[in-house]
C-alpha atoms as a PDB file:
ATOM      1  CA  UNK A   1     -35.484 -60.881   7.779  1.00  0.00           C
ATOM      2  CA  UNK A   2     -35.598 -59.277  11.107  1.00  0.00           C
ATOM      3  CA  UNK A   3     -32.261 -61.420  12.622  1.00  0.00           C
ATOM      4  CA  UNK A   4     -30.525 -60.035   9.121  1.00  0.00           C
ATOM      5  CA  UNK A   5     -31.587 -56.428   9.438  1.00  0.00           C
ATOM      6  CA  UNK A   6     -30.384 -56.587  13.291  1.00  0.00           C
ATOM      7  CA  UNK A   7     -26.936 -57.933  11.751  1.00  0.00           C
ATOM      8  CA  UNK A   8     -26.500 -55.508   9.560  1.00  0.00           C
ATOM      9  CA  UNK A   9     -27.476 -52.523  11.801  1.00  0.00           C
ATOM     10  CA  UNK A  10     -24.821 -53.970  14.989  1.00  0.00           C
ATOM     11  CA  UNK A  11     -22.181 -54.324  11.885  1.00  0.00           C
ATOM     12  CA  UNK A  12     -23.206 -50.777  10.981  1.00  0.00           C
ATOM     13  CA  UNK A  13     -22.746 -50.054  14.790  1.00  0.00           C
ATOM     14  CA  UNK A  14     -19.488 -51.871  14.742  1.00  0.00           C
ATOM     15  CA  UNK A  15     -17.754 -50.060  11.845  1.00  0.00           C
ATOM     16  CA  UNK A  16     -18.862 -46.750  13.199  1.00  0.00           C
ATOM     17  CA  UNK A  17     -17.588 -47.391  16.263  1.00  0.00           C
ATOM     18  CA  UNK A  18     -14.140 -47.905  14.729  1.00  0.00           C
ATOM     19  CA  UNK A  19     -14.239 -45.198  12.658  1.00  0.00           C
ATOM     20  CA  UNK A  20     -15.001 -43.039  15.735  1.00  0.00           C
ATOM     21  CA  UNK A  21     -12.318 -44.369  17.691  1.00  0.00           C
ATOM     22  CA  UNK A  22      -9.979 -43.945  14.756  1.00  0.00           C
ATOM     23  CA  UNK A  23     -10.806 -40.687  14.134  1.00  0.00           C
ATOM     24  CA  UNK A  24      -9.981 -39.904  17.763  1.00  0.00           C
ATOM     25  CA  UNK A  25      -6.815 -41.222  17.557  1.00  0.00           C
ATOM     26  CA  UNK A  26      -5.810 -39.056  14.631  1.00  0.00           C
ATOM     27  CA  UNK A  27      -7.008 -36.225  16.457  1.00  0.00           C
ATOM     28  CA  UNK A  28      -4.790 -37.011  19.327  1.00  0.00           C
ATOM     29  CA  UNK A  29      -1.903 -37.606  17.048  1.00  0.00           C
ATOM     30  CA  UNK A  30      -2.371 -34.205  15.350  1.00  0.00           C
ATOM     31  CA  UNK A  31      -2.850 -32.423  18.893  1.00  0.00           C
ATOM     32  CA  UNK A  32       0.871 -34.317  19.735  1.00  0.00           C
ATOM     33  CA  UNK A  33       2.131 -32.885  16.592  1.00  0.00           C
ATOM     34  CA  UNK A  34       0.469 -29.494  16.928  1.00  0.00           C
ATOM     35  CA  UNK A  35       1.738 -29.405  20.884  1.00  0.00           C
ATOM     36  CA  UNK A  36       5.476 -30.449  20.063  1.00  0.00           C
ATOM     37  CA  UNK A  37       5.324 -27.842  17.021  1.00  0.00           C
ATOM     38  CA  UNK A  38       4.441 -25.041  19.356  1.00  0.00           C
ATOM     39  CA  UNK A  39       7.315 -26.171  21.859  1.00  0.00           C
ATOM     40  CA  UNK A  40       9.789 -26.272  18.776  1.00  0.00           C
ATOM     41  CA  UNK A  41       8.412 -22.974  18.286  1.00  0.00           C
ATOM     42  CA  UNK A  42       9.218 -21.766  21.691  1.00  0.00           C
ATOM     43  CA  UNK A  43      12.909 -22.886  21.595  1.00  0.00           C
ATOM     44  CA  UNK A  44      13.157 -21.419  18.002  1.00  0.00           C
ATOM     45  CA  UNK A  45      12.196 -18.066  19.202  1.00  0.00           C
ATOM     46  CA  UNK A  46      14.383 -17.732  22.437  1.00  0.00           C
ATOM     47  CA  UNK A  47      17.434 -19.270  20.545  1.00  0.00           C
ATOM     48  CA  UNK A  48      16.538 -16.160  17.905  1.00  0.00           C
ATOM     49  CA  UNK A  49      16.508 -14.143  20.530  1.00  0.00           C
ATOM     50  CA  UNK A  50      19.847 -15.302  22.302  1.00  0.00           C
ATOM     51  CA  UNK A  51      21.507 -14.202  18.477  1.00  0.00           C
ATOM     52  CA  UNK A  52      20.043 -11.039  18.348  1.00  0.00           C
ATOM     53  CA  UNK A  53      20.979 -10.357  21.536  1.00  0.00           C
ATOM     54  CA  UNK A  54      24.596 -12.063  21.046  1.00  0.00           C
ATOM     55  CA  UNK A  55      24.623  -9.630  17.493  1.00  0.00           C
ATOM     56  CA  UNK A  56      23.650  -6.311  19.376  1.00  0.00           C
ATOM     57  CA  UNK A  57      26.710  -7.418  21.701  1.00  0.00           C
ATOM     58  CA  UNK A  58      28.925  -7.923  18.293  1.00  0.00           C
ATOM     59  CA  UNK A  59      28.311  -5.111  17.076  1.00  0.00           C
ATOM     60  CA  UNK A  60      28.781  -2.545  19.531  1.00  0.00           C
ATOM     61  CA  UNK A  61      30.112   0.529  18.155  1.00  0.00           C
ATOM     62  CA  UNK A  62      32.612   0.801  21.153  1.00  0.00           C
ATOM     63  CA  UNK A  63      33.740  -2.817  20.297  1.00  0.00           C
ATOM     64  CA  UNK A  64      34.212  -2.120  16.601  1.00  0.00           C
ATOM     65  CA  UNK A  65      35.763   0.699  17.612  1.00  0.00           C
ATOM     66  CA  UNK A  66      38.590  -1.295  19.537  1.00  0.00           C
ATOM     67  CA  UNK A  67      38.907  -3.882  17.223  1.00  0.00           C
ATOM     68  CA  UNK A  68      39.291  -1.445  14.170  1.00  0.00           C
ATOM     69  CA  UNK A  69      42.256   0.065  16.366  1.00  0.00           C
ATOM     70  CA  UNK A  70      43.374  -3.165  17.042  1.00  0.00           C
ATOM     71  CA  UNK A  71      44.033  -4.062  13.598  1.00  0.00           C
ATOM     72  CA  UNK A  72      44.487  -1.136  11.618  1.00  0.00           C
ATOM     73  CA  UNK A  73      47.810  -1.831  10.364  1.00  0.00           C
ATOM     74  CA  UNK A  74      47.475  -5.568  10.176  1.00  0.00           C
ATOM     75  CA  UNK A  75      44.416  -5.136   8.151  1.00  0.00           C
ATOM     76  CA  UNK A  76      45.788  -2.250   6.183  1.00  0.00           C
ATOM     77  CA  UNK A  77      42.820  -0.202   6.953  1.00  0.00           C
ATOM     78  CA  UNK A  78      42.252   3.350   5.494  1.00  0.00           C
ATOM     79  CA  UNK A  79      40.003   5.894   7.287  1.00  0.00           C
ATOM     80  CA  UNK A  80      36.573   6.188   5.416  1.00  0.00           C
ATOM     81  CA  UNK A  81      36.696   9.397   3.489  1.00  0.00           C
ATOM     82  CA  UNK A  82      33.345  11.211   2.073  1.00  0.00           C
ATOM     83  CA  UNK A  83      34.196  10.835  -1.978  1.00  0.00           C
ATOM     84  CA  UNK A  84      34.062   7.375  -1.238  1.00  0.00           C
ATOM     85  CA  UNK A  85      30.343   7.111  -0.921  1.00  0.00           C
ATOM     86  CA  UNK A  86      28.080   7.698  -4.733  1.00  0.00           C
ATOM     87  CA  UNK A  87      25.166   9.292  -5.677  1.00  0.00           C
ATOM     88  CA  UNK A  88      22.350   6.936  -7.030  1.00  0.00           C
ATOM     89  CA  UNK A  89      22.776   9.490 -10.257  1.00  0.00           C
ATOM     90  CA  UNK A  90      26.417   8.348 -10.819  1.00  0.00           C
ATOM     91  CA  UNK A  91      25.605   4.321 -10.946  1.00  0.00           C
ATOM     92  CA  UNK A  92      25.804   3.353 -14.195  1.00  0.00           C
ATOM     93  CA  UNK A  93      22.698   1.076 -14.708  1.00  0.00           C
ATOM     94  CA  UNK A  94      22.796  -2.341 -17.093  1.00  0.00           C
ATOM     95  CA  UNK A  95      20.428  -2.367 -19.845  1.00  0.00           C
ATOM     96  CA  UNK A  96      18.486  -4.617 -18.547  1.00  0.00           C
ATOM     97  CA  UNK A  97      18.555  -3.183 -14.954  1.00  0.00           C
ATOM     98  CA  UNK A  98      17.733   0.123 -15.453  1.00  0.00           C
ATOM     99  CA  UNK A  99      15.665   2.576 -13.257  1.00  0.00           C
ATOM    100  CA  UNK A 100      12.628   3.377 -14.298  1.00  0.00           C
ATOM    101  CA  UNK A 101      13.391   7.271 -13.753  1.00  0.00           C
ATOM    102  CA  UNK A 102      15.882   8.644 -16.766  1.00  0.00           C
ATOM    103  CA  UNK A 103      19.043   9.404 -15.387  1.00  0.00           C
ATOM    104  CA  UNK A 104      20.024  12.891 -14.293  1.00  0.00           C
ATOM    105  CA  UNK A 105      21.357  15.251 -17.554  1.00  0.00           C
ATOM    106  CA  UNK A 106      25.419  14.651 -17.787  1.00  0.00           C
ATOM    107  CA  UNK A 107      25.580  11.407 -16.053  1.00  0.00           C
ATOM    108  CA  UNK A 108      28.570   9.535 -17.275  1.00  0.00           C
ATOM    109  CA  UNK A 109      27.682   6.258 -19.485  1.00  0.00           C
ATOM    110  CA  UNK A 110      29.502   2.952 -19.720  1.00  0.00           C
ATOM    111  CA  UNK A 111      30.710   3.714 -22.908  1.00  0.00           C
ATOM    112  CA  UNK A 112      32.197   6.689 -22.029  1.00  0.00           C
ATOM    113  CA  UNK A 113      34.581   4.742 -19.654  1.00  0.00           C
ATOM    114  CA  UNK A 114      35.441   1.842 -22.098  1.00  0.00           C
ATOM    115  CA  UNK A 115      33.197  -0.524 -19.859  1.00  0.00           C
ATOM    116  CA  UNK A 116      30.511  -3.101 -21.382  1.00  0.00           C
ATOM    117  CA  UNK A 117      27.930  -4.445 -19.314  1.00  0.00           C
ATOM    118  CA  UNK A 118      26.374  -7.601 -20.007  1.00  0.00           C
ATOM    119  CA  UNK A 119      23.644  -9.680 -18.545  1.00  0.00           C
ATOM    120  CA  UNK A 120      24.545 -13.306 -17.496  1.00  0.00           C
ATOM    121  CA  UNK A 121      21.035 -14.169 -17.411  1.00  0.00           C
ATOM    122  CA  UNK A 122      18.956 -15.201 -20.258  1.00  0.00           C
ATOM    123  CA  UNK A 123      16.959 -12.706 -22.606  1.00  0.00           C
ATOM    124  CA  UNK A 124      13.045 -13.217 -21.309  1.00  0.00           C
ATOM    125  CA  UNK A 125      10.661 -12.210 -24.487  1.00  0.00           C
ATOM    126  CA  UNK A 126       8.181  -9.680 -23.816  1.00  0.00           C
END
């Protein structure tokens, strides 16, 4: 009995052993992963900020500026006039898109214009 009890406890030793060992090896598969993630991480965020940077350069109003001069006629541009900008009052709101505020007293409707407005998406029951 005693030779099978010391058996059993060095097999018990033996599997635990390997589990140990294996559970060390995860870990230093997930510290790998966890390292190269953080380097991706790192190149991620100075390629974002090489774009932002390369955007802000883009988009320089002085830049714009030239190429709007640039290609004014070849782009049949027309200067930006203030009657082209609306009123959040004078949008004329889908059914099923409305604001939740009632629109201001004598706003025009699409009705009054001969427009319909439909919804492509489906009806959701309520």
């Amino acid at each position: 009995m005693r030779n099978f009890l010391t058996v059993v406890g060095a097999l018990v030793v033996i599997a635990l052993g390997y589990w140990a060992y294996s559970q060390n090896i995860q870990t230093q598969q997930a510290i790998r992963a966890v390292e190269r993630l953080q380097r991706n991480i790192v190149v991620e965020r100075e390629r974002l900020a090489m774009l932002r940077a390369e955007w802000a350069y883009l988009n320089r109003p002085d830049r714009l500026r030239e190429l709007v001069d640039l290609n004014f006629e070849r782009l049949n541009l027309f200067p930006m006039t203030p009657d082209q900008f609306a009123v959040m009052d004078e949008v004329i709101w889908r059914p099923d898109t409305a604001p939740a505020a009632p629109a201001a007293p004598g706003a025009p409707e699409a009705e009054a214009e001969g427009m319909s407005y439909t919804s492509s998406r489906p009806e959701v029951p309520q």
